[in-house]
N, C-alpha and C. Protein backbone atom coordinates (compact mmCIF):
# COMPACT_ATOMS: atom_id res chain seq x y z
N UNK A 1 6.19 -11.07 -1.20
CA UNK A 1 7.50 -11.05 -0.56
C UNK A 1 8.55 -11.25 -1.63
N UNK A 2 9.68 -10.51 -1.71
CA UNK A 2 10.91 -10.69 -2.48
C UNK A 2 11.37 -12.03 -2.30
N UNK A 3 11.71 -12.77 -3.32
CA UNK A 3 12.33 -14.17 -2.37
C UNK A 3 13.80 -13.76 -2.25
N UNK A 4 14.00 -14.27 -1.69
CA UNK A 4 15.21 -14.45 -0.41
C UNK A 4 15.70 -15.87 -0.13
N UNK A 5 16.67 -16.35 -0.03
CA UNK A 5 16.62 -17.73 0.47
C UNK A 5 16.92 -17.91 1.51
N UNK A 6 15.89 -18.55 2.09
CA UNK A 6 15.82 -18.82 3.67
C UNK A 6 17.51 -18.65 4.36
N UNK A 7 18.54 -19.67 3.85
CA UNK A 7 19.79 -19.91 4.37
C UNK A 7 20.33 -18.55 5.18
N UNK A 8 20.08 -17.39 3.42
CA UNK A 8 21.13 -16.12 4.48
C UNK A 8 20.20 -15.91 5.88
N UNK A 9 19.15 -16.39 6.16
CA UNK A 9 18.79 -15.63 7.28
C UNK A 9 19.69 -16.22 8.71
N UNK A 10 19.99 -18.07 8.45
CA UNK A 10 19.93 -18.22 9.68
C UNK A 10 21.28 -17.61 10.48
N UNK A 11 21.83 -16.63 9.87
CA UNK A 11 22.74 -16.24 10.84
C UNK A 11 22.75 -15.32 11.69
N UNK A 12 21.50 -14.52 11.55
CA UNK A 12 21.01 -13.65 12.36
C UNK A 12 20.89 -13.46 13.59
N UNK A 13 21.31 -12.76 14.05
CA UNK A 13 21.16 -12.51 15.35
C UNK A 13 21.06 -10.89 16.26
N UNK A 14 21.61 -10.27 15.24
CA UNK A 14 20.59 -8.79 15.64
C UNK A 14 19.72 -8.19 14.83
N UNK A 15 18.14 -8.05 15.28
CA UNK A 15 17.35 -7.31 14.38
C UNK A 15 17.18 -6.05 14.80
N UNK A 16 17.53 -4.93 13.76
CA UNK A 16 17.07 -3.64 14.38
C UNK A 16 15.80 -3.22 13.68
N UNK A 17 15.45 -2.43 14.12
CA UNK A 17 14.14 -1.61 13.68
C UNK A 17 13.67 -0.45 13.92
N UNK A 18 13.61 0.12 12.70
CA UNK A 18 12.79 1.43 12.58
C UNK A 18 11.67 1.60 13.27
N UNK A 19 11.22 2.61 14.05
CA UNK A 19 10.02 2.09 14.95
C UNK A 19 8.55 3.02 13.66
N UNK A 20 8.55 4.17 13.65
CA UNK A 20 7.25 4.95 12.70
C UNK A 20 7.57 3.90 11.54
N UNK A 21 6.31 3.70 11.07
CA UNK A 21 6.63 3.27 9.48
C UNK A 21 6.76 1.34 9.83
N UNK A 22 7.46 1.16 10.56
CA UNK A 22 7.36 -0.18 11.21
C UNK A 22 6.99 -0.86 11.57
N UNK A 23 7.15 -0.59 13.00
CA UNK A 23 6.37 -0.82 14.36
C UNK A 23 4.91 0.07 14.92
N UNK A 24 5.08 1.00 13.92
CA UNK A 24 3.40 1.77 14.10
C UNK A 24 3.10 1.87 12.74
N UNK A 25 1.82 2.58 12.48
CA UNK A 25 1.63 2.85 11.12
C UNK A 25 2.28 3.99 10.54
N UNK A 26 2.94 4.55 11.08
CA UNK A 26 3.68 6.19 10.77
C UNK A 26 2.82 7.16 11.75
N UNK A 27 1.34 6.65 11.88
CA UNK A 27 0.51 7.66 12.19
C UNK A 27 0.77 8.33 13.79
N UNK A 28 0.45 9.88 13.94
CA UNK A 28 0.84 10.12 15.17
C UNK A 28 -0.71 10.86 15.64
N UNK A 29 -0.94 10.19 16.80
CA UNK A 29 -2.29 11.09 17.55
C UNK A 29 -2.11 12.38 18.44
N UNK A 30 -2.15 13.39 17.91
CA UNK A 30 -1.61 14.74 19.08
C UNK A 30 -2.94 15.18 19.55
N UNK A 31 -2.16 15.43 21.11
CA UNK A 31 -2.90 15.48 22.12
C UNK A 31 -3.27 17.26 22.17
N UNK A 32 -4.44 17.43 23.01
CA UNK A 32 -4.08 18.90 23.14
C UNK A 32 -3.44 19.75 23.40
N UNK A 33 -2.67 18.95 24.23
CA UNK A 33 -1.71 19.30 24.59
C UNK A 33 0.25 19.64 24.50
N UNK A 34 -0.10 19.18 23.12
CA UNK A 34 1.09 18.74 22.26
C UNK A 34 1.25 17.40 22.55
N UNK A 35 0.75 16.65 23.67
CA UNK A 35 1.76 15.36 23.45
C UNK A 35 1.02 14.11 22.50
N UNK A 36 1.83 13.12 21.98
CA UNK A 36 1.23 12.70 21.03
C UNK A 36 1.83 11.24 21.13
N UNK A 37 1.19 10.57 20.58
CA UNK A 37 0.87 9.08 21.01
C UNK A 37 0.84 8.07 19.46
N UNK A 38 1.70 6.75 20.00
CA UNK A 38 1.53 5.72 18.90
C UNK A 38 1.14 4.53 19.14
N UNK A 39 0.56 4.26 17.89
CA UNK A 39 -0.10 2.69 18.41
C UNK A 39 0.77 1.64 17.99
N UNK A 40 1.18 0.55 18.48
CA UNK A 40 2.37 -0.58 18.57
C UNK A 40 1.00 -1.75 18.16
N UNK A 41 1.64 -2.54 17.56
CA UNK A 41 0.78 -3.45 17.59
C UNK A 41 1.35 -4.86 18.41
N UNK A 42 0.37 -5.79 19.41
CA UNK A 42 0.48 -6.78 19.83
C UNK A 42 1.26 -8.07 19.38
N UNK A 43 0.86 -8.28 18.18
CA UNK A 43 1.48 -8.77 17.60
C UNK A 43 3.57 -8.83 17.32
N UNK A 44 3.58 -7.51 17.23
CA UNK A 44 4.89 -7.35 16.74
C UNK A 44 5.70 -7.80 18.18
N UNK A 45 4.70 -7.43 18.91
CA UNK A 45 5.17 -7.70 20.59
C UNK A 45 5.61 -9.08 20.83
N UNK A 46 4.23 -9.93 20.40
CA UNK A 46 4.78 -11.48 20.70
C UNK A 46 6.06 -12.03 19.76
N UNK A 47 5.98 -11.25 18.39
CA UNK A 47 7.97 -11.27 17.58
C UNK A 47 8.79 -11.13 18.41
N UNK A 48 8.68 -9.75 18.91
CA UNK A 48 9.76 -9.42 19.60
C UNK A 48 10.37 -10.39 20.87
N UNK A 49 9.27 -10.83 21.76
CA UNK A 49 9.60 -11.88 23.05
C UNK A 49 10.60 -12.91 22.16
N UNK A 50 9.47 -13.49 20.98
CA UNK A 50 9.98 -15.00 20.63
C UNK A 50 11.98 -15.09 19.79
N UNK A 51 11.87 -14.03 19.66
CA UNK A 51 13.53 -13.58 18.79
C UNK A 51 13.79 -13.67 20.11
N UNK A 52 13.73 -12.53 20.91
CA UNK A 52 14.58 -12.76 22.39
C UNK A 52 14.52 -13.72 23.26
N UNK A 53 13.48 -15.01 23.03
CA UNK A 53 13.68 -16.25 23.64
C UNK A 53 14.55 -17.64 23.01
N UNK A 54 15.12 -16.51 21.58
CA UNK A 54 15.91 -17.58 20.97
C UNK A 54 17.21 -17.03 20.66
N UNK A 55 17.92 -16.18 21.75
CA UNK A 55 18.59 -15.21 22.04
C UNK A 55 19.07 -14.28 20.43
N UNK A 56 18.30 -13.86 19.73
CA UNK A 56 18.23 -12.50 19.31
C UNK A 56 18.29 -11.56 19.51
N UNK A 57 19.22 -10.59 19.72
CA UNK A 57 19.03 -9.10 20.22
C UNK A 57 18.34 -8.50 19.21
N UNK A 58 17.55 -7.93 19.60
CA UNK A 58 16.05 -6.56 19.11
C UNK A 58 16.77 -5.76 19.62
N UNK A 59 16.21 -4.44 18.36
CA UNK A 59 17.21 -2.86 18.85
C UNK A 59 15.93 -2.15 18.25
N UNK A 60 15.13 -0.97 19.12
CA UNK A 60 14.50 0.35 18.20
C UNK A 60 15.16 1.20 18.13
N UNK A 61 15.32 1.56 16.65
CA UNK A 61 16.01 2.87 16.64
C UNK A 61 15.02 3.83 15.48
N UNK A 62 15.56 4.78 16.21
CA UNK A 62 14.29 5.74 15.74
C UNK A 62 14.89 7.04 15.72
N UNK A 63 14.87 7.96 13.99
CA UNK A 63 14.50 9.14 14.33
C UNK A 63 14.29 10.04 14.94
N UNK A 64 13.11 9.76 15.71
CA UNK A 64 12.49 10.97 16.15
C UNK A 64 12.46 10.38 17.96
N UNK A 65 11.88 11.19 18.25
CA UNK A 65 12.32 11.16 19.99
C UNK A 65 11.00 11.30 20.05
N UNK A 66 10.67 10.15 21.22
CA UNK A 66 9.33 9.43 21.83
C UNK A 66 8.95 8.87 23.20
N UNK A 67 8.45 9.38 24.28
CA UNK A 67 8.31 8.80 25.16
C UNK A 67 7.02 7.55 24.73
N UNK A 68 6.35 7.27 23.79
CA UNK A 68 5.46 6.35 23.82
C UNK A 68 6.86 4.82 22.95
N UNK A 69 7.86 5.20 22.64
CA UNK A 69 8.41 4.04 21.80
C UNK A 69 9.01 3.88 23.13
N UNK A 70 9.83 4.88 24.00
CA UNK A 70 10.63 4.56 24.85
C UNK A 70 9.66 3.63 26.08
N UNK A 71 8.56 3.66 26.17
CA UNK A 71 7.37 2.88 27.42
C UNK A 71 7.77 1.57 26.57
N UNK A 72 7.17 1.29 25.01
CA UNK A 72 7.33 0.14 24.46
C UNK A 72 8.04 -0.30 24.61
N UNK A 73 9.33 0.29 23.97
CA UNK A 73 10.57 -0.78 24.32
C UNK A 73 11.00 -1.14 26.13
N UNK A 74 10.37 -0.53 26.99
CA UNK A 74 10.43 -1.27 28.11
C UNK A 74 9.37 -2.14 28.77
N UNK A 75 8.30 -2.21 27.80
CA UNK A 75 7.76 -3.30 28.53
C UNK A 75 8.18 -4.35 27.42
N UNK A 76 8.54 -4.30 26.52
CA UNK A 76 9.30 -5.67 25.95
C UNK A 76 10.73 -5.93 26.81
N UNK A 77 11.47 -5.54 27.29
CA UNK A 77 12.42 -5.77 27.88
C UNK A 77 13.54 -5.38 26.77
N UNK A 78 13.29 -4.85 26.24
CA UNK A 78 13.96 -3.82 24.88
C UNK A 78 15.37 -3.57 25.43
N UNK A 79 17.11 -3.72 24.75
CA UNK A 79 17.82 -3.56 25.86
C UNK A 79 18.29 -2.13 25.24
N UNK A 80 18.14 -1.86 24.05
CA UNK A 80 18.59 -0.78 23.39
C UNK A 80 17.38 -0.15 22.76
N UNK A 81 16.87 0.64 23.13
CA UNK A 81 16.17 1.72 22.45
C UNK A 81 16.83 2.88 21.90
N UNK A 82 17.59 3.04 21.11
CA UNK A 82 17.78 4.42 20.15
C UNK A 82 16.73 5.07 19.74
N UNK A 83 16.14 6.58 20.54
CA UNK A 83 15.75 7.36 20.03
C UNK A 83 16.39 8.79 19.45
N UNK A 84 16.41 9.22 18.67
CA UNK A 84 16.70 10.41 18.22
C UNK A 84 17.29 10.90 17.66
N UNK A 85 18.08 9.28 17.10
CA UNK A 85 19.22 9.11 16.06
C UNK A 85 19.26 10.08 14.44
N UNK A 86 20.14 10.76 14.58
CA UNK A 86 20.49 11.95 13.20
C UNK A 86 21.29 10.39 12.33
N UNK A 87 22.10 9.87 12.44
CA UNK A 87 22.78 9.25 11.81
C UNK A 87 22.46 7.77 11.49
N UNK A 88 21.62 7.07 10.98
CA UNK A 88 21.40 5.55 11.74
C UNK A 88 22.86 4.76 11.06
N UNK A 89 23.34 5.00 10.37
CA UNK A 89 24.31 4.56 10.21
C UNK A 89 25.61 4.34 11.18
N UNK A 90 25.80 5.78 11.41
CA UNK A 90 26.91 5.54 13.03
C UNK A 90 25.98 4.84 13.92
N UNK A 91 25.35 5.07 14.33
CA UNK A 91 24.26 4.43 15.54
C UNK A 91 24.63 2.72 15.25
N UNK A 92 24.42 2.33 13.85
CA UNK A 92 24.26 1.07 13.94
C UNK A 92 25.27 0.06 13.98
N UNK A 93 26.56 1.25 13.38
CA UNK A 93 28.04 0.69 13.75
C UNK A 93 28.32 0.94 14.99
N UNK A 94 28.23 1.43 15.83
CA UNK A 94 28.78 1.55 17.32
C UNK A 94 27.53 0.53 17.90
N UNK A 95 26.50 0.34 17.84
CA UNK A 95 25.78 -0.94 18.52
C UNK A 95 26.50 -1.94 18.28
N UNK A 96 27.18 -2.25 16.98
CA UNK A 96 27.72 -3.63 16.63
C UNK A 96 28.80 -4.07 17.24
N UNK A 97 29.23 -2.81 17.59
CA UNK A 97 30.73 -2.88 17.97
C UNK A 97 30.91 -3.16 19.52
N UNK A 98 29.54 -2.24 20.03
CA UNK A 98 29.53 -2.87 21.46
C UNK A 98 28.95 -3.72 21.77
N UNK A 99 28.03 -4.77 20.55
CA UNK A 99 27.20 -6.48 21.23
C UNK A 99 28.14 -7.00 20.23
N UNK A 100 29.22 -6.39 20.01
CA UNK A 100 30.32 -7.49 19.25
C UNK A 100 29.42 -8.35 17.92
N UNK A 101 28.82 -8.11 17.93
CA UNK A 101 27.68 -8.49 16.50
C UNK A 101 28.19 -8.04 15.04
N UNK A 102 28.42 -8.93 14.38
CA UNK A 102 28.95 -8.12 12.99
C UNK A 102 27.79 -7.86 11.70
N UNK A 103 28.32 -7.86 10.82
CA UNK A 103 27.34 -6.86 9.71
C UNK A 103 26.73 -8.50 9.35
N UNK A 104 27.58 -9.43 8.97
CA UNK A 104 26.89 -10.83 8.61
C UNK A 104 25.62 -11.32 9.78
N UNK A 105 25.53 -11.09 10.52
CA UNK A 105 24.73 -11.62 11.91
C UNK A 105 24.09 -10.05 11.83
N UNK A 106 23.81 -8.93 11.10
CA UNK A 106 22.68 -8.07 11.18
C UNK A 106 21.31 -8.06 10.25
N UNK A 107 20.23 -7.61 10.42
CA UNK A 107 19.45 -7.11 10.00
C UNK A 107 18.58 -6.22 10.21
N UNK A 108 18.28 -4.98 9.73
CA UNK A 108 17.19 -4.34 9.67
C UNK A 108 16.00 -4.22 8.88
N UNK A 109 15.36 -3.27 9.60
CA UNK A 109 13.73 -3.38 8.85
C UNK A 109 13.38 -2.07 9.11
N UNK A 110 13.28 -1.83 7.98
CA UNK A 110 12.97 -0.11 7.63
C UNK A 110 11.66 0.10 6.69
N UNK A 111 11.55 1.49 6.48
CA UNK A 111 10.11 1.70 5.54
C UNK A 111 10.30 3.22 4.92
N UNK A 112 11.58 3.64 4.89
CA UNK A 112 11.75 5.20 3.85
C UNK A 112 12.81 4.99 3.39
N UNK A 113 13.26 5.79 3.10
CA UNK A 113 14.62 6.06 2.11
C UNK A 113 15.79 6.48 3.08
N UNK A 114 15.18 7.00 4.54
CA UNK A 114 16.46 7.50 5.67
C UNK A 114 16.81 6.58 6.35
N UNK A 115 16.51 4.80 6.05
CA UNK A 115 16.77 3.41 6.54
C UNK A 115 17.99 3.24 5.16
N UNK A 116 17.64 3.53 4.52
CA UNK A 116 19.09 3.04 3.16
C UNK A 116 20.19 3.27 3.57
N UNK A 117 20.81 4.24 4.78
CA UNK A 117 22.15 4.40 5.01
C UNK A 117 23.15 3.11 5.52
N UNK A 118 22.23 2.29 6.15
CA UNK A 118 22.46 1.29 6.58
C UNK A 118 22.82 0.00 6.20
N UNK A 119 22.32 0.05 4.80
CA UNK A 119 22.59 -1.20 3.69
C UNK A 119 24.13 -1.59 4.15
N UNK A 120 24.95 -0.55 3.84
CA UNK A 120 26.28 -1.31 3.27
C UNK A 120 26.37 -2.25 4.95
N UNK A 121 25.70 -2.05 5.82
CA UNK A 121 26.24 -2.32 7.59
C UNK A 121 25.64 -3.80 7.71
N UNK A 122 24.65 -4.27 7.28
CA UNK A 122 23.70 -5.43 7.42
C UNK A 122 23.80 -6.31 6.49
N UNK A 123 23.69 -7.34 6.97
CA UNK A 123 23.21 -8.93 5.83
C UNK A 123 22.12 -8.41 5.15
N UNK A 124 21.42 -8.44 5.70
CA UNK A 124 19.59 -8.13 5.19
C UNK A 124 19.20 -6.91 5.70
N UNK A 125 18.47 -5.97 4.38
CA UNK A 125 17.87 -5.37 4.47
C UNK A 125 16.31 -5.61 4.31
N UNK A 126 15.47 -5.35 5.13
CA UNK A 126 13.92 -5.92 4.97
C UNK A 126 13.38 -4.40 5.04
N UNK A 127 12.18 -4.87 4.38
CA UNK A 127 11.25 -3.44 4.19
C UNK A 127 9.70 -3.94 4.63
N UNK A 128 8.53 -2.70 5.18
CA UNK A 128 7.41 -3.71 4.92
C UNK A 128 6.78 -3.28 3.85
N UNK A 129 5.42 -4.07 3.78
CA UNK A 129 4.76 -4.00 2.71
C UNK A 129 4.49 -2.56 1.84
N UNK A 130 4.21 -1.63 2.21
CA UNK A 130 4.04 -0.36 2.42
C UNK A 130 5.25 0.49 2.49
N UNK A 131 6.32 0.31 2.67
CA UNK A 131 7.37 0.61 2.22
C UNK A 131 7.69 1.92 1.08
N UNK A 132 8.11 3.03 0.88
CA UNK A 132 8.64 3.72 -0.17
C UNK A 132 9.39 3.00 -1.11
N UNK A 133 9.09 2.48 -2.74
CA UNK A 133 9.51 2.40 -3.47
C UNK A 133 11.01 2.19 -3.51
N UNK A 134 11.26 3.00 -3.52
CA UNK A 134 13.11 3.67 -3.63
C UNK A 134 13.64 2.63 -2.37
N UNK A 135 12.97 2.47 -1.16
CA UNK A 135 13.34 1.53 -0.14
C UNK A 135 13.02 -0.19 -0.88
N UNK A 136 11.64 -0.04 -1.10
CA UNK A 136 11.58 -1.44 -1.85
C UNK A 136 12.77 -1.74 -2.71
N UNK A 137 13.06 -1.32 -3.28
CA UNK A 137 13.99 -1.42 -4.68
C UNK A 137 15.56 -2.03 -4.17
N UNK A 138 15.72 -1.22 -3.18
CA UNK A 138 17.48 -1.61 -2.92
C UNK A 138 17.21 -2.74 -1.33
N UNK A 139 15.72 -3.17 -1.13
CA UNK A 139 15.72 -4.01 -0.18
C UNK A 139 15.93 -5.22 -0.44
N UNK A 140 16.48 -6.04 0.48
CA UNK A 140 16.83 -7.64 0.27
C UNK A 140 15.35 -8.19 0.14
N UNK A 141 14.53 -7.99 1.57
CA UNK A 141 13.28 -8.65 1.55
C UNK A 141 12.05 -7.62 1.70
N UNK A 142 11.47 -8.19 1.10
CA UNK A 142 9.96 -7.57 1.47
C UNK A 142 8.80 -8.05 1.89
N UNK A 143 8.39 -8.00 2.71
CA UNK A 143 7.29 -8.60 3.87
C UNK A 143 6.08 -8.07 3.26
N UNK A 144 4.85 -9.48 3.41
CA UNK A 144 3.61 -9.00 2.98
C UNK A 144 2.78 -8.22 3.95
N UNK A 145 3.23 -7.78 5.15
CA UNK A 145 2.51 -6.89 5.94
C UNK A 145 2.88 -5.26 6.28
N UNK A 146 2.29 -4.83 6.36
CA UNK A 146 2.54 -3.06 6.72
C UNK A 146 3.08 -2.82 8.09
N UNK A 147 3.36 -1.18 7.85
CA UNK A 147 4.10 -1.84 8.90
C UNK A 147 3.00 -1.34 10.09
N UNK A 148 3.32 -1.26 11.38
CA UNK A 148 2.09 -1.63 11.92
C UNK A 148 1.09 -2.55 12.23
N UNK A 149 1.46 -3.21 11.42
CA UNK A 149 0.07 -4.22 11.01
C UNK A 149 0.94 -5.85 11.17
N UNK A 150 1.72 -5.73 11.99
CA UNK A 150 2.78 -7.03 12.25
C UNK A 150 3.67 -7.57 11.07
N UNK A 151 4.00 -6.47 10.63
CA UNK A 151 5.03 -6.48 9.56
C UNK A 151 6.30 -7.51 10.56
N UNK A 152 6.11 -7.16 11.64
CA UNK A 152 8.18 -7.58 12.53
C UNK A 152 7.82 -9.12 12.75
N UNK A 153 6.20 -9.02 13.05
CA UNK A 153 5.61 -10.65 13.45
C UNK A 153 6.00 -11.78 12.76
N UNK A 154 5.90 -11.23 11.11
CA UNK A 154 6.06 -11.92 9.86
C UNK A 154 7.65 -12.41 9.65
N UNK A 155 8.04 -11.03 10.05
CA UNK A 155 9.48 -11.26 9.98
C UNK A 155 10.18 -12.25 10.90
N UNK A 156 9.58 -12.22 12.31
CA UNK A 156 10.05 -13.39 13.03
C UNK A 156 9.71 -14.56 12.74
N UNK A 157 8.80 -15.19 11.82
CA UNK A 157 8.45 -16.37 11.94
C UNK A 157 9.18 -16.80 10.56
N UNK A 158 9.72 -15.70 10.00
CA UNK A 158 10.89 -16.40 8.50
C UNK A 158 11.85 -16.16 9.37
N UNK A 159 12.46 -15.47 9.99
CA UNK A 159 13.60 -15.79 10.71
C UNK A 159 14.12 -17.41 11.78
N UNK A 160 13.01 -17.33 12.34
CA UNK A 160 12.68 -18.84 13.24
C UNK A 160 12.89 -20.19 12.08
N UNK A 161 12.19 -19.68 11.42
CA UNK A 161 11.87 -20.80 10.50
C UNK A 161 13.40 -21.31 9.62
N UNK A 162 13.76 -20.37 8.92
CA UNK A 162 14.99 -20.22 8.55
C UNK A 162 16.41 -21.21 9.85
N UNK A 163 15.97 -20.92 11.06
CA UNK A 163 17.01 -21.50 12.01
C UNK A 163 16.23 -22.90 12.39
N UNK A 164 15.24 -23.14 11.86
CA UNK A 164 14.71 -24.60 11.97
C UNK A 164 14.27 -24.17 13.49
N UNK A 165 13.81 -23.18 14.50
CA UNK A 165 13.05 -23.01 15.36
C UNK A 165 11.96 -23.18 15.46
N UNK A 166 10.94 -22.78 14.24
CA UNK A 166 9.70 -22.45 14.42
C UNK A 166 8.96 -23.82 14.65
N UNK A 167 9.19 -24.96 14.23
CA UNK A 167 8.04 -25.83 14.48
C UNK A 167 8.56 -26.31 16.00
N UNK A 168 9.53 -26.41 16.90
CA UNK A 168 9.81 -26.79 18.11
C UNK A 168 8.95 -25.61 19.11
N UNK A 169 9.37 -24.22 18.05
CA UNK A 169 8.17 -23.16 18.89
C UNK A 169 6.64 -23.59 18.98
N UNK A 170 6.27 -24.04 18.14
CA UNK A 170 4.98 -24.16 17.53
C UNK A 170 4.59 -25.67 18.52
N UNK A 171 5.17 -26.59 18.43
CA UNK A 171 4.85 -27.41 19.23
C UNK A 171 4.93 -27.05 20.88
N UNK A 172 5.59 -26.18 21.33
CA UNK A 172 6.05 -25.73 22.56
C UNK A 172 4.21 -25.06 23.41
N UNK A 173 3.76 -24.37 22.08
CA UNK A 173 3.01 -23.61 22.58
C UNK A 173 1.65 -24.95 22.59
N UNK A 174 1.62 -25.65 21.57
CA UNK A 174 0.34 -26.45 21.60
C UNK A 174 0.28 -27.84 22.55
N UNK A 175 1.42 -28.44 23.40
CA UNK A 175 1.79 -28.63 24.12
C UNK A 175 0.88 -28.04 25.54
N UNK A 176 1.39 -26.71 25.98
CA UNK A 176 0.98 -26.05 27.07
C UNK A 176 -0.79 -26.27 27.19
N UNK A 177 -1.21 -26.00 25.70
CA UNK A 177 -2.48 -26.11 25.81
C UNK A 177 -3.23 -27.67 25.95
N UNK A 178 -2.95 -28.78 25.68
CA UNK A 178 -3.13 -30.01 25.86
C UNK A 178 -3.01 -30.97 27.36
């Protein structure tokens, strides 16, 4: 991981995200039918709840146009799904503008070089492990997981942690079980 110091994180409060490359492995399964399918991982799922139980707004924005990201982001309770975005840059200034969220209170998490437009808009830029180079390079942070592989998971628990959440989370859950 790039170090980073915990501090800039705790002001966070919107995370967006790239969903291919991210939130899946990039990989796409086509059907015979043309339609084609991604795998989300569980993990990134329980990130996503725990940011939005510590009122974080989560945003997917994506490229490419997906009915399997658009199912995801509604069974997370996802309030913004951007699919099909040509620009992520406008996209990410007009979200800000309408959750009144500014560039200091943003971050994204990307994994190519068509996530860089966004730099000048965000506090933090995060990448995952697996990441394109050229993205590594001009990223704030870099996460030891792929993406897919609970790259966002990782990211929530330096974010939590950073706002002094995570061990009140952590006790919350071992608690229930006792």
């Amino acid at each position: 991981m790039k170090f980073l110091n915990l501090n800039r994180l705790r002001s966070i409060n919107l995370v967006v995200c790239d969903v291919d490359g991210v939130l899946t492995d990039g990989g796409l399964l086509i059907g015979p039918n043309g339609e084609y399918f991604k795998k989300f991982n569980v993990k990134d799922g329980l990130g996503i709840k725990l940011l939005q139980r510590n009122n974080i707004e989560v945003v997917f924005m994506s490229g490419g146009e997906s009915k399997s990201t658009e199912s995801r982001a509604n069974q997370l309770d996802i309030n913004y799904c951007l699919t099909n975005v040509k620009d992520k840059k406008i996209a990410l200034k007009k979200l800000q503008k309408k959750l009144n969220i500014p560039i200091n209170q943003t971050l994204f998490i990307g994994d190519d070089i068509n996530d860089l437009v966004v730099k000048p808009y965000v506090k933090i830029l995060a990448c995952t492990k697996d990441a394109n180079k050229i993205m590594k390079k001009h990223s704030n942070l870099h996460l030891k997981n792929i993406g897919g592989e609970g790259a966002l998971r990782e990211l929530t628990e330096i974010i939590l942690k950073s706002k002094g959440l995570f061990r009140d989370l952590e006790k919350g859950f071992t608690q229930i079980n006792n």
